[in-house]
C-alpha atoms as a PDB file:
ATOM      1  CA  UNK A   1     -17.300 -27.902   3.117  1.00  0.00           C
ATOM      2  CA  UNK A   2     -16.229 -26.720  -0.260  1.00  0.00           C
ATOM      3  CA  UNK A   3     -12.774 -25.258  -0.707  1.00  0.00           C
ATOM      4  CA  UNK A   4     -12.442 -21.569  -1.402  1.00  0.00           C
ATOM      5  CA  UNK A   5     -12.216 -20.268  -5.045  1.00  0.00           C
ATOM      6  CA  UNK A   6      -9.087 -19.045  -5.326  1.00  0.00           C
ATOM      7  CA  UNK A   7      -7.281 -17.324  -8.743  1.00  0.00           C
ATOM      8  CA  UNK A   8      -3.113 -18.324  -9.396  1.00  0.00           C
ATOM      9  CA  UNK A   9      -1.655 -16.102 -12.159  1.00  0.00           C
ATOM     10  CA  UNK A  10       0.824 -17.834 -13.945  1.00  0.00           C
ATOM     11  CA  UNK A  11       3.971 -15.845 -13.872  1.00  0.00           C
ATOM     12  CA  UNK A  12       5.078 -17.234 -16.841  1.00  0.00           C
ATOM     13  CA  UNK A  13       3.005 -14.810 -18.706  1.00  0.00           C
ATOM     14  CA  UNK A  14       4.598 -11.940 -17.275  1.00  0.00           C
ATOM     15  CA  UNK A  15       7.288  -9.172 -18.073  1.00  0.00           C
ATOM     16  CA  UNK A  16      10.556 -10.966 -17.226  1.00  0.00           C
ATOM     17  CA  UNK A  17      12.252  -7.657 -17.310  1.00  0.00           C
ATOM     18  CA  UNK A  18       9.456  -6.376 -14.111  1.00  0.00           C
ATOM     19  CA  UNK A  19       9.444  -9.626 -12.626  1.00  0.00           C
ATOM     20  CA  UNK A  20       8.810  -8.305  -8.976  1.00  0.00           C
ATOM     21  CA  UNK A  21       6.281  -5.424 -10.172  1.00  0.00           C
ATOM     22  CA  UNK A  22       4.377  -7.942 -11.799  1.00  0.00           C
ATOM     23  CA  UNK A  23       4.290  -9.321  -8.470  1.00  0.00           C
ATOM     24  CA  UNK A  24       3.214  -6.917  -6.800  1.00  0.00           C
ATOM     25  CA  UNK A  25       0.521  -5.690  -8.872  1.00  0.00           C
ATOM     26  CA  UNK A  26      -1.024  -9.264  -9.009  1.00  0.00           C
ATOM     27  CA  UNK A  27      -1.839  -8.562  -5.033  1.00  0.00           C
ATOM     28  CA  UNK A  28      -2.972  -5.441  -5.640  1.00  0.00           C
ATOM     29  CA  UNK A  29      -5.396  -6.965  -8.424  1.00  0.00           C
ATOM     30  CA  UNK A  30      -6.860  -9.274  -6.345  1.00  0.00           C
ATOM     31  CA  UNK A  31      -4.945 -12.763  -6.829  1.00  0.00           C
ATOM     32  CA  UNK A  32      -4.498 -15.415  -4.082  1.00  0.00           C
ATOM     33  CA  UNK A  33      -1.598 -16.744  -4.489  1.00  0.00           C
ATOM     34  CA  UNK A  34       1.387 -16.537  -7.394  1.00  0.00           C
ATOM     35  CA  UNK A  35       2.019 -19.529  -9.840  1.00  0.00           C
ATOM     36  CA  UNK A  36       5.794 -19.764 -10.649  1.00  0.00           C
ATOM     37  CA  UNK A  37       6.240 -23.095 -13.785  1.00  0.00           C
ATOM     38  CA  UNK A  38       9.821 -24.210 -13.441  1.00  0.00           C
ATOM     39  CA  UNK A  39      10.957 -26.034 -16.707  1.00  0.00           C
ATOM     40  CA  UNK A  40      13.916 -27.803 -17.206  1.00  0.00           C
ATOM     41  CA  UNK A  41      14.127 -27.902 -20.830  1.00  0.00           C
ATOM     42  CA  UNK A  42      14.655 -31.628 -20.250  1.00  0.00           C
ATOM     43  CA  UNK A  43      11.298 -33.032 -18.807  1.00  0.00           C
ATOM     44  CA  UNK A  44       9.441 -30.273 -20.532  1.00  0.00           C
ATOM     45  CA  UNK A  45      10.896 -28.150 -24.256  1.00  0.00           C
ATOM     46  CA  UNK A  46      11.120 -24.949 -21.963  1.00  0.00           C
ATOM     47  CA  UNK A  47      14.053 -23.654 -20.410  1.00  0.00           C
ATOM     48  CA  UNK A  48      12.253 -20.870 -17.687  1.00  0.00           C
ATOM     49  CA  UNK A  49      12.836 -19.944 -13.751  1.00  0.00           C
ATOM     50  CA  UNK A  50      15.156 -20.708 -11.141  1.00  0.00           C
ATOM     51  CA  UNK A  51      15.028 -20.450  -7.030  1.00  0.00           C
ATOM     52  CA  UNK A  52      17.540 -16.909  -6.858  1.00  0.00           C
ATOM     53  CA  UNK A  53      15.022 -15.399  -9.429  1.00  0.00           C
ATOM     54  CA  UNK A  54      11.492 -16.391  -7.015  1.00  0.00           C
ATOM     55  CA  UNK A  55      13.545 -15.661  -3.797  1.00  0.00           C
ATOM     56  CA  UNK A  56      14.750 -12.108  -5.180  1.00  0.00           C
ATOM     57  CA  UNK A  57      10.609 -11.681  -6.031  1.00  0.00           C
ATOM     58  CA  UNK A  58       9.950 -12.814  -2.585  1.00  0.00           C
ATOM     59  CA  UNK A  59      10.044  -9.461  -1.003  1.00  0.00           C
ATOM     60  CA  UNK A  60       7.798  -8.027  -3.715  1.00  0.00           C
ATOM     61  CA  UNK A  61       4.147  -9.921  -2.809  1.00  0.00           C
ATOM     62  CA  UNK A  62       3.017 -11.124   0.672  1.00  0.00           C
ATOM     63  CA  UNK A  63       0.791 -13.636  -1.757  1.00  0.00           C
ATOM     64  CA  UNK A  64       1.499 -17.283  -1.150  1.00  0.00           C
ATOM     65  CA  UNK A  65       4.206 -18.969  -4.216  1.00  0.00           C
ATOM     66  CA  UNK A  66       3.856 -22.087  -5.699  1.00  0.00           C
ATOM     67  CA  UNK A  67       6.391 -24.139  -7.626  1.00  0.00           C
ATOM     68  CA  UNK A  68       5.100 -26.286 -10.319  1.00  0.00           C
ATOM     69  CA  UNK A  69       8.308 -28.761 -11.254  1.00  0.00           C
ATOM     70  CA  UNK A  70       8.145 -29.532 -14.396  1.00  0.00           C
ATOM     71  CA  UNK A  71      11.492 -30.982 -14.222  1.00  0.00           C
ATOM     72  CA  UNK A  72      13.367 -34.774 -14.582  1.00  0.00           C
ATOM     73  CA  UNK A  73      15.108 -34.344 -10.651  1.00  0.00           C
ATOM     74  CA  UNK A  74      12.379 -32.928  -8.782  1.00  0.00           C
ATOM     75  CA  UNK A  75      13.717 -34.549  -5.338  1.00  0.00           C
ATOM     76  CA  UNK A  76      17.251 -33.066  -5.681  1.00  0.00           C
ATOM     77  CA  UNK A  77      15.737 -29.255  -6.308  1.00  0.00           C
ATOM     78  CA  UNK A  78      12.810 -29.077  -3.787  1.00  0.00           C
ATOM     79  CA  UNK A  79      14.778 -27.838  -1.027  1.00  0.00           C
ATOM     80  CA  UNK A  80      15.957 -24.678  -3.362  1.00  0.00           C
ATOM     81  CA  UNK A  81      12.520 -23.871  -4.003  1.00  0.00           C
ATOM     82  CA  UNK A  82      11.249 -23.878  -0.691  1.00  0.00           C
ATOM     83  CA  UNK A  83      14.160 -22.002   0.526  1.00  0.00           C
ATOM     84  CA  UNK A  84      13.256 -19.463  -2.144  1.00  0.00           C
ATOM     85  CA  UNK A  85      10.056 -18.478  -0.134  1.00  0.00           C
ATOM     86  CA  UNK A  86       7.555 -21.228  -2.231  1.00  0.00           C
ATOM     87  CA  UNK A  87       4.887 -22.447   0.398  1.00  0.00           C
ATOM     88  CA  UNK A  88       3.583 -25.010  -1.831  1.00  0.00           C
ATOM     89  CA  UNK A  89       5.887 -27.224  -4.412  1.00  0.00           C
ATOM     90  CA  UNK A  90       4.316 -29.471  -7.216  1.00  0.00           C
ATOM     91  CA  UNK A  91       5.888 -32.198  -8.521  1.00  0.00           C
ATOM     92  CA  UNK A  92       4.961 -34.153 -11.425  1.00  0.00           C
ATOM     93  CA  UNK A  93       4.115 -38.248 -10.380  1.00  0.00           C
ATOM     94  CA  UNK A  94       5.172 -39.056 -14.441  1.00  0.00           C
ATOM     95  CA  UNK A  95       8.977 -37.999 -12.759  1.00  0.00           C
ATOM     96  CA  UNK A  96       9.116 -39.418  -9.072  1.00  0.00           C
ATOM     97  CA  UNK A  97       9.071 -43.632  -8.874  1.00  0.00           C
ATOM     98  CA  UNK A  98       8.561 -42.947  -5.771  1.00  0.00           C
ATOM     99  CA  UNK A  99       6.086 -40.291  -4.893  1.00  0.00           C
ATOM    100  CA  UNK A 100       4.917 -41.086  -1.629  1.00  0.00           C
ATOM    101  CA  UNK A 101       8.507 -40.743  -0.421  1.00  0.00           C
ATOM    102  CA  UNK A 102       8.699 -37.508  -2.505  1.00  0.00           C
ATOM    103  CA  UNK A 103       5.817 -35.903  -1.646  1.00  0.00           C
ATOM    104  CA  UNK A 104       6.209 -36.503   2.229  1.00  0.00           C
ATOM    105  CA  UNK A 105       9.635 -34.912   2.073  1.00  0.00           C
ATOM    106  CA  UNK A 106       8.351 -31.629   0.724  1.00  0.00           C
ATOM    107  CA  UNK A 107       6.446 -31.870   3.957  1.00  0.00           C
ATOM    108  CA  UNK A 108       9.342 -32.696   6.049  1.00  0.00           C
ATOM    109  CA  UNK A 109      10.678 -29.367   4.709  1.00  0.00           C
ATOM    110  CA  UNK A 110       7.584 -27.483   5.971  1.00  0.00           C
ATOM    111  CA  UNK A 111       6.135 -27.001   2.742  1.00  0.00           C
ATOM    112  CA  UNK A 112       2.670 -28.055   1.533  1.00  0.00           C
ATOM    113  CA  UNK A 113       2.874 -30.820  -1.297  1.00  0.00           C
ATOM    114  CA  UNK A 114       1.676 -30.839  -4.293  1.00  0.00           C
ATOM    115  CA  UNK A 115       1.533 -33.528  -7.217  1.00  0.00           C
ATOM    116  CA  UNK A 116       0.819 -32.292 -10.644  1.00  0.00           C
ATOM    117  CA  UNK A 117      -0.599 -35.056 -13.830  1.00  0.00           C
ATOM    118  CA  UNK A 118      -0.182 -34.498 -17.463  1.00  0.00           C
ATOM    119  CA  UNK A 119      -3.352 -34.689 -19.386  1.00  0.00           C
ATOM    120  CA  UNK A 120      -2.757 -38.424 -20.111  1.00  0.00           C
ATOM    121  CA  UNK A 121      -1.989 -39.515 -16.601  1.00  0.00           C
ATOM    122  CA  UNK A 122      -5.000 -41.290 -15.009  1.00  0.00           C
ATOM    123  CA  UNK A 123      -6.310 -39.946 -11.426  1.00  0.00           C
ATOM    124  CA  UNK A 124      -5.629 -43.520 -10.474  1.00  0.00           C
ATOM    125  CA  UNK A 125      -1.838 -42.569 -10.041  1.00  0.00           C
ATOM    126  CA  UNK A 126      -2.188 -40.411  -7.120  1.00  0.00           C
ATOM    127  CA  UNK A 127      -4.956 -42.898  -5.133  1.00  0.00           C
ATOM    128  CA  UNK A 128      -2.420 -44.077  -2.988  1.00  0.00           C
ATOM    129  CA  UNK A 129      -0.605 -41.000  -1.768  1.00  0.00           C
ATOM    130  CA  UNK A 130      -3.829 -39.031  -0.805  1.00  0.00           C
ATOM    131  CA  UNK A 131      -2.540 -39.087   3.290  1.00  0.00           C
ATOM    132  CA  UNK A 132       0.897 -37.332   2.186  1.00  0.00           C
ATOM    133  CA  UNK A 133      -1.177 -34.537  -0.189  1.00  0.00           C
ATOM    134  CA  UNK A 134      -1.948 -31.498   0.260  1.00  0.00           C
ATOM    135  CA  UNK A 135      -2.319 -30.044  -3.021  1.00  0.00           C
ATOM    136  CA  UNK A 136      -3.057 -31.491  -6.614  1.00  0.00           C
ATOM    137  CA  UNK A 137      -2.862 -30.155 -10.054  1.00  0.00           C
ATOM    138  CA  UNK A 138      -4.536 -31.454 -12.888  1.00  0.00           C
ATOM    139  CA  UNK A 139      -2.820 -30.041 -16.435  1.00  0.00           C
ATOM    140  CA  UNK A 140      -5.559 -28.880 -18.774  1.00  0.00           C
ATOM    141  CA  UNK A 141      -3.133 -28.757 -21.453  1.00  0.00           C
ATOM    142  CA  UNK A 142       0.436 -30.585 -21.884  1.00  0.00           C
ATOM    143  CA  UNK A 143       2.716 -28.968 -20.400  1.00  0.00           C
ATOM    144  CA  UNK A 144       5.808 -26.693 -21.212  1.00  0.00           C
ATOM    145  CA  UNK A 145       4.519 -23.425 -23.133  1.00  0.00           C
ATOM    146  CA  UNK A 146       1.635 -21.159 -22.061  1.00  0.00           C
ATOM    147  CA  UNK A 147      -1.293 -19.667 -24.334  1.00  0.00           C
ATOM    148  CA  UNK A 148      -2.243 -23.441 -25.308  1.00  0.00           C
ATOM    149  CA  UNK A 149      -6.062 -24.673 -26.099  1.00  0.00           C
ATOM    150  CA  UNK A 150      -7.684 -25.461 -22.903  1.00  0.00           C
ATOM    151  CA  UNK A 151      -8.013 -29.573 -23.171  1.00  0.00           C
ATOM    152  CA  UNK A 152     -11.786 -30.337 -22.264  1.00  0.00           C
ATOM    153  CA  UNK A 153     -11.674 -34.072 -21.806  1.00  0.00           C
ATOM    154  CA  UNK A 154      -9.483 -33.778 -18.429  1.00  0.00           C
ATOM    155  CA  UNK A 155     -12.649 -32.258 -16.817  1.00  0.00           C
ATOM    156  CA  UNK A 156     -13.902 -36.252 -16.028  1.00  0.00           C
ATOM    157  CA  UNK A 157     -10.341 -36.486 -14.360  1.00  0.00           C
ATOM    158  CA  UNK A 158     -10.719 -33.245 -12.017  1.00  0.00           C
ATOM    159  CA  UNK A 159     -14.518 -35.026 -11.244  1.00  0.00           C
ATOM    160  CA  UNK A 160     -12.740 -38.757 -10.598  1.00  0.00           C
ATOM    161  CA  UNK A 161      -9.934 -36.656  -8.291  1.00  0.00           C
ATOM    162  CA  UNK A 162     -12.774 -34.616  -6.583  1.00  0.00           C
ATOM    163  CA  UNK A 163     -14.849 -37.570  -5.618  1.00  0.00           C
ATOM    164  CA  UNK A 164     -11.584 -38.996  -4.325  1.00  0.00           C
ATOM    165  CA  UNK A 165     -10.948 -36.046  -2.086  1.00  0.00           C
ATOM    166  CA  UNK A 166     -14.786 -36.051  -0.767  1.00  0.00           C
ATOM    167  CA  UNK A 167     -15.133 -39.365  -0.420  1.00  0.00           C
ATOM    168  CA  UNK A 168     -11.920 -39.839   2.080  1.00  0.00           C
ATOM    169  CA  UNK A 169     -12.054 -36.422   4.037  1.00  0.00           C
ATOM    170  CA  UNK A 170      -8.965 -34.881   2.829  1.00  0.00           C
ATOM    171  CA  UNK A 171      -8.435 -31.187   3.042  1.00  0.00           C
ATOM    172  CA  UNK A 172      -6.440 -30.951  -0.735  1.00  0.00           C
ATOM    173  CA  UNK A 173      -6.786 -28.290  -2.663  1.00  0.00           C
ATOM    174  CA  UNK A 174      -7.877 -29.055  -6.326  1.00  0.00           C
ATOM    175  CA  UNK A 175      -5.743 -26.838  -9.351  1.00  0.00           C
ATOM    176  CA  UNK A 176      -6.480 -26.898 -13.057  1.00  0.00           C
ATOM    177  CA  UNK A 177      -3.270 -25.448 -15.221  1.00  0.00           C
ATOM    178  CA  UNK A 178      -4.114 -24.478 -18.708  1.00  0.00           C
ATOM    179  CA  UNK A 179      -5.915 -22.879 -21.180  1.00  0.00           C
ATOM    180  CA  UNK A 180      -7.746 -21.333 -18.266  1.00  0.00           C
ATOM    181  CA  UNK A 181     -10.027 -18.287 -19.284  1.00  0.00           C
ATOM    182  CA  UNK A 182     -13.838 -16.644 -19.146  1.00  0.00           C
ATOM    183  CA  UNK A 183     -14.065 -19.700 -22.128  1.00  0.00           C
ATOM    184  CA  UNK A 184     -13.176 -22.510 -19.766  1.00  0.00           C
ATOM    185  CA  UNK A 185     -12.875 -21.808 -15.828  1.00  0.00           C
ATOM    186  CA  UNK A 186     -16.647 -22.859 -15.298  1.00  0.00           C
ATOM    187  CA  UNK A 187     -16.400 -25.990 -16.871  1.00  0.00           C
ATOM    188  CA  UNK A 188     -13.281 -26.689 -14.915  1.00  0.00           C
ATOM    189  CA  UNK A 189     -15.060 -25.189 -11.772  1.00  0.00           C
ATOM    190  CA  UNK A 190     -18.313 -27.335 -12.369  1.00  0.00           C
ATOM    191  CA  UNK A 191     -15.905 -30.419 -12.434  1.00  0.00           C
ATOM    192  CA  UNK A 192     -14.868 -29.981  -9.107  1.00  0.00           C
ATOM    193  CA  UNK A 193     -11.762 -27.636  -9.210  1.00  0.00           C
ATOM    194  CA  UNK A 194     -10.775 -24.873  -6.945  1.00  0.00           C
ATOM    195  CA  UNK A 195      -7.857 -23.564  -7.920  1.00  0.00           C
ATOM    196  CA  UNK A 196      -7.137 -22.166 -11.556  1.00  0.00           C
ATOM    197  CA  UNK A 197      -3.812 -21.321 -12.546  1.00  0.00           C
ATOM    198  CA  UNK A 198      -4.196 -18.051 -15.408  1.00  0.00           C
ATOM    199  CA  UNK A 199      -1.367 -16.802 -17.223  1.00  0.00           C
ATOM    200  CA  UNK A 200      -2.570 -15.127 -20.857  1.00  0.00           C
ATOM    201  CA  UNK A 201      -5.745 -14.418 -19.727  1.00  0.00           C
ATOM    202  CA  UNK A 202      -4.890 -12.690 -16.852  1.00  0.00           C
ATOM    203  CA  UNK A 203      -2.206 -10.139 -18.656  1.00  0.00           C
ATOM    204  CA  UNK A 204      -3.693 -10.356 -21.934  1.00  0.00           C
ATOM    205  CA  UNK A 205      -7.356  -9.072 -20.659  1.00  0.00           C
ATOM    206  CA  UNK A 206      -8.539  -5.703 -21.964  1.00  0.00           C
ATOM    207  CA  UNK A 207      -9.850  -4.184 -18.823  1.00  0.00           C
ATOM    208  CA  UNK A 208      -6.229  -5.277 -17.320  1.00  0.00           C
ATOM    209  CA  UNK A 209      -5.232  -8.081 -14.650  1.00  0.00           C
ATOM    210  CA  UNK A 210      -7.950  -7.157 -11.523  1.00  0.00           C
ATOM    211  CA  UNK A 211     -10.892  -7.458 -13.815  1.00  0.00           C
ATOM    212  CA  UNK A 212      -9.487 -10.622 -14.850  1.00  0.00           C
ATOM    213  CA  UNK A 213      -9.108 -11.877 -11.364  1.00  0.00           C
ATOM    214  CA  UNK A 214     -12.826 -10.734 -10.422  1.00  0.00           C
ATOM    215  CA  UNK A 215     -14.446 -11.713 -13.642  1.00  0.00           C
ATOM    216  CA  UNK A 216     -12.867 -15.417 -13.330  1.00  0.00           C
ATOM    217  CA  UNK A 217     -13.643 -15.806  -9.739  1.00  0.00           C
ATOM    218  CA  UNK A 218     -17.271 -15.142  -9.861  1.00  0.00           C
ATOM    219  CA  UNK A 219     -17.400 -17.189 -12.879  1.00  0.00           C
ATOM    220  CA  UNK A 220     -16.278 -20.092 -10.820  1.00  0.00           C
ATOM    221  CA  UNK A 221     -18.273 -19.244  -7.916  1.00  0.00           C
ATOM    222  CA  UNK A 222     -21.540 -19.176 -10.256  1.00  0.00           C
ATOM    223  CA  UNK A 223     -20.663 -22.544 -11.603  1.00  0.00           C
ATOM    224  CA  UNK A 224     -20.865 -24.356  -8.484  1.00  0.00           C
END
């Protein structure tokens, strides 16, 4: 059974100054769940969010968070994040050595785990953590700054990850991070994604964020 189509602003495109309006107007537009990239200005050239700034959003959206760690110490910050009221936390497998260890103890925390892979990371590197996964992201563009062009040739990777989920039975949710627009979400929907992570697109559309939820969505749902 397919997994539902679901739109992720990326809060990274929002006001900083409104940080919890902007949260609560993505609900009322229609989103499905709030995307919050944490840089460390260390594993990524961006310096952006920390767990008091999510956790004082919290009470702002009922929508699910997610923390994408883009960051060099992902095991020794998890905790803060999912303290801060994030129900799912990415981390990158180019900074754990040992991701099956990390990704189980976002789960021991009572979070749903995630595992994120820069555009050159092969799907191969997450083949053997599949059982301890609950959520993958596949970066469409390299990380660390939003409004970037949408990289095309990851599209085979979302298809290899895809037939990995299918093939073993695994309820994981499939995310594609960057570049995401009206341009690019079929494509990345036709490849076998489900989730799409929009930050520029969303704020930056002329008939304002809800249209830009709906219009995505049903181009997703009309690609598959």
């Amino acid at each position: 059974m397919p997994r539902d189509i679901e739109i992720s602003p990326s809060i990274l495109a929002s006001d900083f100054a409104r940080l919890g309006a902007e949260c609560a107007a993505l609900g009322e537009a229609g989103a499905d769940r709030l995307h919050w990239d944490v840089m460390d200005g260390v594993f990524v050239p961006n310096l952006t969010i920390g767990p008091d700034v999510i956790a004082a959003c919290r009470p702002h959206s009922e929508l699910p968070f997610e923390a994408h760690l883009m960051v060099v110490n992902p095991d020794e910050l998890v905790s803060r994040y999912v303290e801060a009221g994030c129900s799912t936390v990415m981390v990158h497998a180019e900074a754990c050595p040992h991701l099956h260890r990390s990704l189980a103890g976002i789960r021991d925390l009572g979070a749903r785990s995630g595992v994120a892979l820069n555009p050159h990371t092969p799907a191969a590197a997450i083949q053997h953590v599949l059982s301890v996964l609950d959520h993958v992201l596949v970066m469409t563009v390299n990380p660390g700054f939003g409004g970037q062009t949408y990289i095309s040739e990851t599209e085979r990777k979302v298809s290899e990850i895809r037939a990995m989920i299918d093939d073993g039975g695994h309820e994981i949710d499939l995310e594609v991070d960057g570049g995401i627009g009206a341009d690019t979400i079929a494509a990345a929907s036709r490849a076998g994604a489900n989730v799409f992570v929009s930050g520029s697109a969303v704020f930056g559309h002329p008939r304002g964020k809800a249209a830009a939820i709906s219009e995505f969505r049903n181009l997703a749902q009309q690609a598959r």
